[in-house]
N, C-alpha and C. Protein backbone atom coordinates (compact mmCIF):
# COMPACT_ATOMS: atom_id res chain seq x y z
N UNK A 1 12.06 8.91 -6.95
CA UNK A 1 11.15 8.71 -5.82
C UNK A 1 9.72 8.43 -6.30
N UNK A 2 9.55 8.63 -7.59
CA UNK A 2 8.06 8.61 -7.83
C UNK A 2 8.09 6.83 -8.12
N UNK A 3 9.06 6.40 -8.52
CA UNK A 3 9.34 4.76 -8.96
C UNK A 3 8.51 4.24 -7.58
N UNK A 4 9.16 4.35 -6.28
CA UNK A 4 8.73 4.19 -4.87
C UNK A 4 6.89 4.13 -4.91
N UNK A 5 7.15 5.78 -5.16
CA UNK A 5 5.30 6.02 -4.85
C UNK A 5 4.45 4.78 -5.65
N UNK A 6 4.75 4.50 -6.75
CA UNK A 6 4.13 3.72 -8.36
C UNK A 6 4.25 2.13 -7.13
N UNK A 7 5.44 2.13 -6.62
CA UNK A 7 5.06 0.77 -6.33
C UNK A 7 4.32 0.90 -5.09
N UNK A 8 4.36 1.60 -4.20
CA UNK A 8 3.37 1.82 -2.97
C UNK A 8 2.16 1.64 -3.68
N UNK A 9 1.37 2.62 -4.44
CA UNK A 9 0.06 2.73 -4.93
C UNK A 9 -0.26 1.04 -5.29
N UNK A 10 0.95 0.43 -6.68
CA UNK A 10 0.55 -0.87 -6.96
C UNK A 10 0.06 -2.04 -5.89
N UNK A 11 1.04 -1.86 -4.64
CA UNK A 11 0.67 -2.78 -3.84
C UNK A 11 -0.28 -2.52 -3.01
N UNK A 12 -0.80 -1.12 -3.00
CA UNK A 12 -2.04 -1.12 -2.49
C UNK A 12 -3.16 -1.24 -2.93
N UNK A 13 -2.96 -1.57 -4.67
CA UNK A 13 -3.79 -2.27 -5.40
C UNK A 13 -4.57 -3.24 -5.04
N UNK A 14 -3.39 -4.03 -4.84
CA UNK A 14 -2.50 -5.73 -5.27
C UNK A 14 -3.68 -6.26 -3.50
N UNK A 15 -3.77 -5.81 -2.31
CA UNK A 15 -4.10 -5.93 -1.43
C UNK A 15 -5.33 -5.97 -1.46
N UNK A 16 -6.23 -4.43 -2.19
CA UNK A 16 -7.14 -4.22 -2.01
C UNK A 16 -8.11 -5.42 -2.34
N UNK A 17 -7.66 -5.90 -4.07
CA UNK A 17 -7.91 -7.18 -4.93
C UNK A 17 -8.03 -8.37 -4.45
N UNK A 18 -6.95 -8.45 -3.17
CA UNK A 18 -7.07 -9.35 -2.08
C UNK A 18 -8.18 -9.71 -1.53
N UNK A 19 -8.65 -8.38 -0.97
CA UNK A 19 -9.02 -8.41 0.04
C UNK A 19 -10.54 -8.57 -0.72
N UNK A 20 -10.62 -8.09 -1.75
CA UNK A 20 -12.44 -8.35 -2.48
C UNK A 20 -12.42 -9.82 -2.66
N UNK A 21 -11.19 -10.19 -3.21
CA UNK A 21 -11.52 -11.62 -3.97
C UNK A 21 -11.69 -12.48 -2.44
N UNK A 22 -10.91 -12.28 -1.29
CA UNK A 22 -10.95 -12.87 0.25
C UNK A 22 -12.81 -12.74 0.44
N UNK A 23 -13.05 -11.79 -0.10
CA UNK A 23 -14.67 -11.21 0.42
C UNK A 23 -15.52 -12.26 -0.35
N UNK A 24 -15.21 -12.09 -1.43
CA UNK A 24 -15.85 -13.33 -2.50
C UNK A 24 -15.88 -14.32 -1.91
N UNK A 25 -15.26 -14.75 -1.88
CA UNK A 25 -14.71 -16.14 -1.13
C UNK A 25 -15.42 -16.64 -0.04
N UNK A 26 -15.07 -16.20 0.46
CA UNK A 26 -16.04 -16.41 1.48
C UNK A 26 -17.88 -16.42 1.51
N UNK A 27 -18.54 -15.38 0.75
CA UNK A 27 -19.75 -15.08 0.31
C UNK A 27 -19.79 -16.05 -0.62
N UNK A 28 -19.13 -17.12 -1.16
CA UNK A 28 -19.82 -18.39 -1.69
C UNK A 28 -19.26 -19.36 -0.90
N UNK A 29 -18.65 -19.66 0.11
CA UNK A 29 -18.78 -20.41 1.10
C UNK A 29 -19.95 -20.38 2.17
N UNK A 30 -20.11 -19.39 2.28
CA UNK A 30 -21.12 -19.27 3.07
C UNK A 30 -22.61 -19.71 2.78
């Protein structure tokens, strides 16, 4: 079950990274 948790945490990585580089992104479009 901890295999589970490891990939929960990763993909809430994986999102967060998203979501900065989405932020970036935008802040040089702008």
């Amino acid at each position: 079950m901890l295999y589970l948790e490891d990939i929960r945490t990763f993909y809430g990585e994986i999102e967060a990274l998203k979501g900065l580089t989405l932020e970036a992104r935008k802040g040089e479009v702008t």
